[in-house]
PDB file of N, CA and C in Angstrom:
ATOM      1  N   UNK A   1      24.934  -0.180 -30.468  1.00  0.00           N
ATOM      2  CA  UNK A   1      23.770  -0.028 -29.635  1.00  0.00           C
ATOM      3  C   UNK A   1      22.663  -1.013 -30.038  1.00  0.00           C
ATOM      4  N   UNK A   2      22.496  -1.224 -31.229  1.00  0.00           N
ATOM      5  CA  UNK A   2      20.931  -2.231 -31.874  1.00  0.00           C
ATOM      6  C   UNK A   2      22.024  -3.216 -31.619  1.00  0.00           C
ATOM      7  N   UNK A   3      22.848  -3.990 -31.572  1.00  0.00           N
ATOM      8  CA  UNK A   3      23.497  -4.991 -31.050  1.00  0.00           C
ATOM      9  C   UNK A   3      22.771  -5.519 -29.580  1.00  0.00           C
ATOM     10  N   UNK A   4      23.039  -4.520 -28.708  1.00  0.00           N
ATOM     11  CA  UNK A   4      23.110  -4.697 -27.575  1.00  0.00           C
ATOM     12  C   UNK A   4      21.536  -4.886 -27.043  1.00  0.00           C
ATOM     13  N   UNK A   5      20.445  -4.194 -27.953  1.00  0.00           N
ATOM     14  CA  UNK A   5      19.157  -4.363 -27.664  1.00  0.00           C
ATOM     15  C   UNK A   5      18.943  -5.433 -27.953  1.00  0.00           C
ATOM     16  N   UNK A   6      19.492  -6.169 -29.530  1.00  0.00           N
ATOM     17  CA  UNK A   6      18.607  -7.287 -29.861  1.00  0.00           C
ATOM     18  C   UNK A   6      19.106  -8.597 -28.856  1.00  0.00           C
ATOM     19  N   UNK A   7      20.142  -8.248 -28.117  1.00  0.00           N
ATOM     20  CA  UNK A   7      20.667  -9.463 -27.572  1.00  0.00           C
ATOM     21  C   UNK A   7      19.920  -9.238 -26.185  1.00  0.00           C
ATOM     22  N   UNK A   8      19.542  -8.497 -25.592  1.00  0.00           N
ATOM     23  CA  UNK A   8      18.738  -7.801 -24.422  1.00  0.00           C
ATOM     24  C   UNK A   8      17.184  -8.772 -24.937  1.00  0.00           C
ATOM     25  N   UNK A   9      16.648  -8.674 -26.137  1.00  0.00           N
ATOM     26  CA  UNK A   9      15.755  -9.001 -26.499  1.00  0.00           C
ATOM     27  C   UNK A   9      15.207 -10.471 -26.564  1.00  0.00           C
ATOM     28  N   UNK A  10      16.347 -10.931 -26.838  1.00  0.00           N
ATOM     29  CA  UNK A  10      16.592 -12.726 -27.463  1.00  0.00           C
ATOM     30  C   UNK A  10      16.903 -13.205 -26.226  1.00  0.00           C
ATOM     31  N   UNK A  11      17.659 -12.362 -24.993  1.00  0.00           N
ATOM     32  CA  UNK A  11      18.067 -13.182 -23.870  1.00  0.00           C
ATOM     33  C   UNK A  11      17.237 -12.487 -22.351  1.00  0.00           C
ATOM     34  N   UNK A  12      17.016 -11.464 -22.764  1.00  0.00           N
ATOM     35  CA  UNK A  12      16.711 -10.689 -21.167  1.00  0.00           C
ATOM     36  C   UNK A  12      15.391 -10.811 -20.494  1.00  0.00           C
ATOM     37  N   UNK A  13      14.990 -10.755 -19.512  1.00  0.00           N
ATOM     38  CA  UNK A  13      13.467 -10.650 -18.929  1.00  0.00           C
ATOM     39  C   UNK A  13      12.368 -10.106 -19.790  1.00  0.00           C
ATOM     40  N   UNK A  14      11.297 -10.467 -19.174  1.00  0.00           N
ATOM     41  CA  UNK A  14      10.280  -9.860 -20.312  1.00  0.00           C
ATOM     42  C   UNK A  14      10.053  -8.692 -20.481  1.00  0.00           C
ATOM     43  N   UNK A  15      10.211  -8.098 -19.045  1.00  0.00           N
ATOM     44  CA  UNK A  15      10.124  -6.164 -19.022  1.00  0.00           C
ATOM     45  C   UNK A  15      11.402  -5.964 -19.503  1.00  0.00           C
ATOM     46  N   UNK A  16      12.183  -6.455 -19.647  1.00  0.00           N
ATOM     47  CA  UNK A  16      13.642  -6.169 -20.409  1.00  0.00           C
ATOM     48  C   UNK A  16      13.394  -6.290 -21.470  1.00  0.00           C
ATOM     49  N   UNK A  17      12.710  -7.258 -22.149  1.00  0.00           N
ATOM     50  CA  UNK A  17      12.658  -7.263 -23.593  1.00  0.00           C
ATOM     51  C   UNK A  17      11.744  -6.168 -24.240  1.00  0.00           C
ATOM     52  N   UNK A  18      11.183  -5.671 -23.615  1.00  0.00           N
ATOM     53  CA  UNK A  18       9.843  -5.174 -23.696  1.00  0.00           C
ATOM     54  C   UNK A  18      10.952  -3.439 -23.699  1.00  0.00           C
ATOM     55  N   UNK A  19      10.925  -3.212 -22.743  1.00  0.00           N
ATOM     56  CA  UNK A  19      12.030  -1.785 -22.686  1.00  0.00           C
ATOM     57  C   UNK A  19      13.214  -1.494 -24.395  1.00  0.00           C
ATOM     58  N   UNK A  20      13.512  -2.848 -24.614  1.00  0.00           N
ATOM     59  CA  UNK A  20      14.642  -2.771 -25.366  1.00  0.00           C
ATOM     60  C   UNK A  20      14.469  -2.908 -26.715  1.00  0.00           C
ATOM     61  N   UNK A  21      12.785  -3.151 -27.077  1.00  0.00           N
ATOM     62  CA  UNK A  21      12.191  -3.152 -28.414  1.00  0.00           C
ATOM     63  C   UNK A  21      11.741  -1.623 -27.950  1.00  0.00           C
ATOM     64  N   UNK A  22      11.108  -1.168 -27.107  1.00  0.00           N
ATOM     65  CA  UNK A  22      11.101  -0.041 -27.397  1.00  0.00           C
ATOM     66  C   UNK A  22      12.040   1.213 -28.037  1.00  0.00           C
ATOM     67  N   UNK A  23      13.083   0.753 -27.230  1.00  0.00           N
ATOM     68  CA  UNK A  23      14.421   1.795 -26.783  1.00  0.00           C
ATOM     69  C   UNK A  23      14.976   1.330 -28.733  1.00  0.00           C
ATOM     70  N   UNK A  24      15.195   0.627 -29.008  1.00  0.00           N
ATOM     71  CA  UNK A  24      15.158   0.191 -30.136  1.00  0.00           C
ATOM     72  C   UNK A  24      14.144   0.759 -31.188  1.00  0.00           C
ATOM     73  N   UNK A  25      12.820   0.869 -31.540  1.00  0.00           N
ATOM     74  CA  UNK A  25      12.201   1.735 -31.985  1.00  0.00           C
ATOM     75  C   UNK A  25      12.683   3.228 -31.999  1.00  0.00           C
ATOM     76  N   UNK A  26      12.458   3.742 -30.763  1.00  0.00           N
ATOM     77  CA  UNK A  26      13.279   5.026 -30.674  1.00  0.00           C
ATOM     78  C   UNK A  26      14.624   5.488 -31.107  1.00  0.00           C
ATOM     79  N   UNK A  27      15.300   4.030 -31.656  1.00  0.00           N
ATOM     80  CA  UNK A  27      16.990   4.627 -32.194  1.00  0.00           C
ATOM     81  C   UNK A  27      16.882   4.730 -33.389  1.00  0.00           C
ATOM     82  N   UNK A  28      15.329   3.845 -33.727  1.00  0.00           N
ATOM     83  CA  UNK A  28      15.847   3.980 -35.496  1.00  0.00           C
ATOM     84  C   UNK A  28      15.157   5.245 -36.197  1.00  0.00           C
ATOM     85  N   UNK A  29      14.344   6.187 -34.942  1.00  0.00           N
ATOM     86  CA  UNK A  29      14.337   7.593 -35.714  1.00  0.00           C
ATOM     87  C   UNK A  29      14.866   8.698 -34.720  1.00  0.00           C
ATOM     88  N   UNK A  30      15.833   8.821 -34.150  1.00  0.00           N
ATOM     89  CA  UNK A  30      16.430   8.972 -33.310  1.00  0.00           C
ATOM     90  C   UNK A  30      17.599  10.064 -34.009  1.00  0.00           C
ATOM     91  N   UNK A  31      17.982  11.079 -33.884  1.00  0.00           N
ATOM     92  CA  UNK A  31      18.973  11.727 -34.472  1.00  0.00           C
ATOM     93  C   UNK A  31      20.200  10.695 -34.372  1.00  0.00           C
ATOM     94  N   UNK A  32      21.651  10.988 -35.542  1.00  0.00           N
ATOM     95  CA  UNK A  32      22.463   9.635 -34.992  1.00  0.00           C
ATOM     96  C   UNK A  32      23.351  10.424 -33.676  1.00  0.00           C
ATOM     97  N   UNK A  33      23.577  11.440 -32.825  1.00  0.00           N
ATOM     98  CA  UNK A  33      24.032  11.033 -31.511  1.00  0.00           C
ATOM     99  C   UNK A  33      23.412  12.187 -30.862  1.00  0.00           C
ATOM    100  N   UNK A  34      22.686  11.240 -30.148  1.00  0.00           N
ATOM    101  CA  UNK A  34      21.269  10.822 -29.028  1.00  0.00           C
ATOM    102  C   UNK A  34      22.071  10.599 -27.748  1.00  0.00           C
ATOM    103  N   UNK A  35      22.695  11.555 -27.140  1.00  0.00           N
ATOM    104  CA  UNK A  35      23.571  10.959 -25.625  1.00  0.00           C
ATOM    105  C   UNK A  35      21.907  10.488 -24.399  1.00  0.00           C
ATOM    106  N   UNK A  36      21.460  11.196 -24.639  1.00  0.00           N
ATOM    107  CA  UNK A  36      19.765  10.624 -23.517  1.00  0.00           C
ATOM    108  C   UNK A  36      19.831   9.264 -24.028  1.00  0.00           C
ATOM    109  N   UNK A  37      19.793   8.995 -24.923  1.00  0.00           N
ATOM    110  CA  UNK A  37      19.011   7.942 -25.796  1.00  0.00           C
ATOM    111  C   UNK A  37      19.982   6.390 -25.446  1.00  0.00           C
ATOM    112  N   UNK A  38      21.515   7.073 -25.927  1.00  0.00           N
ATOM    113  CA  UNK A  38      22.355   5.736 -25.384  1.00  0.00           C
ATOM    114  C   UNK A  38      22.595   5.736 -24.365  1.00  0.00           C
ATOM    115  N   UNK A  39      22.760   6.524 -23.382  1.00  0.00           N
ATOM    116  CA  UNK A  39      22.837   6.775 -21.759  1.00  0.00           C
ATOM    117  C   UNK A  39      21.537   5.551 -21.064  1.00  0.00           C
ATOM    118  N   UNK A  40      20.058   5.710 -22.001  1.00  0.00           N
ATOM    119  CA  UNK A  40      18.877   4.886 -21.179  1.00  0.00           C
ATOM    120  C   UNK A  40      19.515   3.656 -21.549  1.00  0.00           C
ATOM    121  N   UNK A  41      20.105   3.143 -22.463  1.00  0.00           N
ATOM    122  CA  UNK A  41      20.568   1.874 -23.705  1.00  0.00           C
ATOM    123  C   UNK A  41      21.616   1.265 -22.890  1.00  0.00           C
ATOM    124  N   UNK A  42      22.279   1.833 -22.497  1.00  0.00           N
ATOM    125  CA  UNK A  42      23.742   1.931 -21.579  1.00  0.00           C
ATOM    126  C   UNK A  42      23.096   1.228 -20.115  1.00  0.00           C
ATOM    127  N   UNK A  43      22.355   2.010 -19.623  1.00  0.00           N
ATOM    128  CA  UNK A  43      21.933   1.604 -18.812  1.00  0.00           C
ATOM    129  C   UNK A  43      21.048  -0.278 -18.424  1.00  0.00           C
ATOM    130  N   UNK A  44      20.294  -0.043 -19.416  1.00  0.00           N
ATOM    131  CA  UNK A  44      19.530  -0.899 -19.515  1.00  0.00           C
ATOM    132  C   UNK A  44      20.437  -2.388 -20.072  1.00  0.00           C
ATOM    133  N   UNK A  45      21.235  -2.326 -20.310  1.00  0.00           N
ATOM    134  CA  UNK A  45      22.529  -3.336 -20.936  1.00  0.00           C
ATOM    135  C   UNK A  45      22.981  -3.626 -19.512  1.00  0.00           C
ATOM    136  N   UNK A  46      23.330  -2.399 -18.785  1.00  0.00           N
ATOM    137  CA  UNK A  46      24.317  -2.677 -17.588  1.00  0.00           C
ATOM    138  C   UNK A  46      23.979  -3.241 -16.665  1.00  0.00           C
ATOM    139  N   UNK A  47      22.105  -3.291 -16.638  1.00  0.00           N
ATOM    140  CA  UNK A  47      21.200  -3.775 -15.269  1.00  0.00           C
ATOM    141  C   UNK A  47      21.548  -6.041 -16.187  1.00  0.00           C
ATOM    142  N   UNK A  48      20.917  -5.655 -17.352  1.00  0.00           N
ATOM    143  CA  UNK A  48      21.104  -6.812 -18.122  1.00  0.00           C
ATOM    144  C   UNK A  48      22.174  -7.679 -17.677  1.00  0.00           C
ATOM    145  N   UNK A  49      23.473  -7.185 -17.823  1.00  0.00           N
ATOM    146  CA  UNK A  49      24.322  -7.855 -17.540  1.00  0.00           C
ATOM    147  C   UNK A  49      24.688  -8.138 -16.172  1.00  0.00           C
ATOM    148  N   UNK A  50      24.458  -7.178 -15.363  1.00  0.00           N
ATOM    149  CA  UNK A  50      24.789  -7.223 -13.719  1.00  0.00           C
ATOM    150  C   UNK A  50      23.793  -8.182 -13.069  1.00  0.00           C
ATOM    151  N   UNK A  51      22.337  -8.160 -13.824  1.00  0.00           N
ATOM    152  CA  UNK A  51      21.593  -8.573 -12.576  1.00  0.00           C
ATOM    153  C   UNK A  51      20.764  -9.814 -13.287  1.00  0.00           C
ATOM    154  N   UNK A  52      21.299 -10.894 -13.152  1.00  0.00           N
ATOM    155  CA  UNK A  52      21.118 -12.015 -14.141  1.00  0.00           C
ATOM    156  C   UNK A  52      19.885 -12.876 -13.979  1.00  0.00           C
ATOM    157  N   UNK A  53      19.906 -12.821 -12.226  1.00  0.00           N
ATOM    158  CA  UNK A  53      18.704 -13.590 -11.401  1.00  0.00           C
ATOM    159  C   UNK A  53      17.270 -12.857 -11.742  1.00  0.00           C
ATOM    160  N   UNK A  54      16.935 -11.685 -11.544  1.00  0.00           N
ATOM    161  CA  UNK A  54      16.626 -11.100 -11.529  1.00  0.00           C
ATOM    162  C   UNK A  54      15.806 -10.452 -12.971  1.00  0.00           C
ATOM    163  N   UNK A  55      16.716 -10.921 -13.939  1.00  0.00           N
ATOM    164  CA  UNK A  55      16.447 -10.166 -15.395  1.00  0.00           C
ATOM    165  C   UNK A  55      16.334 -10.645 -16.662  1.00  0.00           C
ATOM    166  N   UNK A  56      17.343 -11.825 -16.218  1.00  0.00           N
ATOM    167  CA  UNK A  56      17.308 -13.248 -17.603  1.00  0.00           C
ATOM    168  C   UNK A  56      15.997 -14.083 -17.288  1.00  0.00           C
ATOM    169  N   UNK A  57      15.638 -14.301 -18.567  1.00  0.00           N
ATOM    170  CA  UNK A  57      14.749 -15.540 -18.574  1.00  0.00           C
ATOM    171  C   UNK A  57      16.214 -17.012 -18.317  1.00  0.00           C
ATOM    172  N   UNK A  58      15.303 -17.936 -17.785  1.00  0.00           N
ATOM    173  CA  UNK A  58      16.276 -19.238 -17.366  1.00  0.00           C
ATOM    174  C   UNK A  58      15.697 -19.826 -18.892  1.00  0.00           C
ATOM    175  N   UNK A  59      16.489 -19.948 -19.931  1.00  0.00           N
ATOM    176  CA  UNK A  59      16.012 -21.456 -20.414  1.00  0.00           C
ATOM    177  C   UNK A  59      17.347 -22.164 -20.854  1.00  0.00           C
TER     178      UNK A  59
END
C-alpha cells in the first residue's frame, strides 16, 4: 500500500498527490488491517492508473 502512495505521489496530479500523502499519513497510525482505509488506497491507485489525462502531471 505505501508503495503505491509514494508512486501516486512522485507521479500523479497534484490533488492526487495531495490525497495520497494524506491517505499515507493515515496508514502509518492506522490499525494494520484497515479494509476502509485500503479500499480509499485501492481506489485512489485505480483512478491513478485508469485516468492518465486527467491525473498525471505531463513531464
Amino acid at each position: 500500500m505505501q508503495a503505491k502512495l509514494e508512486q501516486i505521489i512522485a507521479d500523479g496530479g497534484a490533488d492526487q498527490a495531495r490525497l495520497a500523502r494524506e491517505l499515507l499519513a493515515r496508514l502509518s497510525v492506522a490499525p494494520a488491517e484497515s479494509p476502509a482505509l485500503h479500499a480509499e488506497i485501492d481506489a485512489l491507485y485505480d483512478a491513478y492508473l485508469h485516468d492518465p489525462y486527467l491525473t498525471r502531471d505531463n513531464r
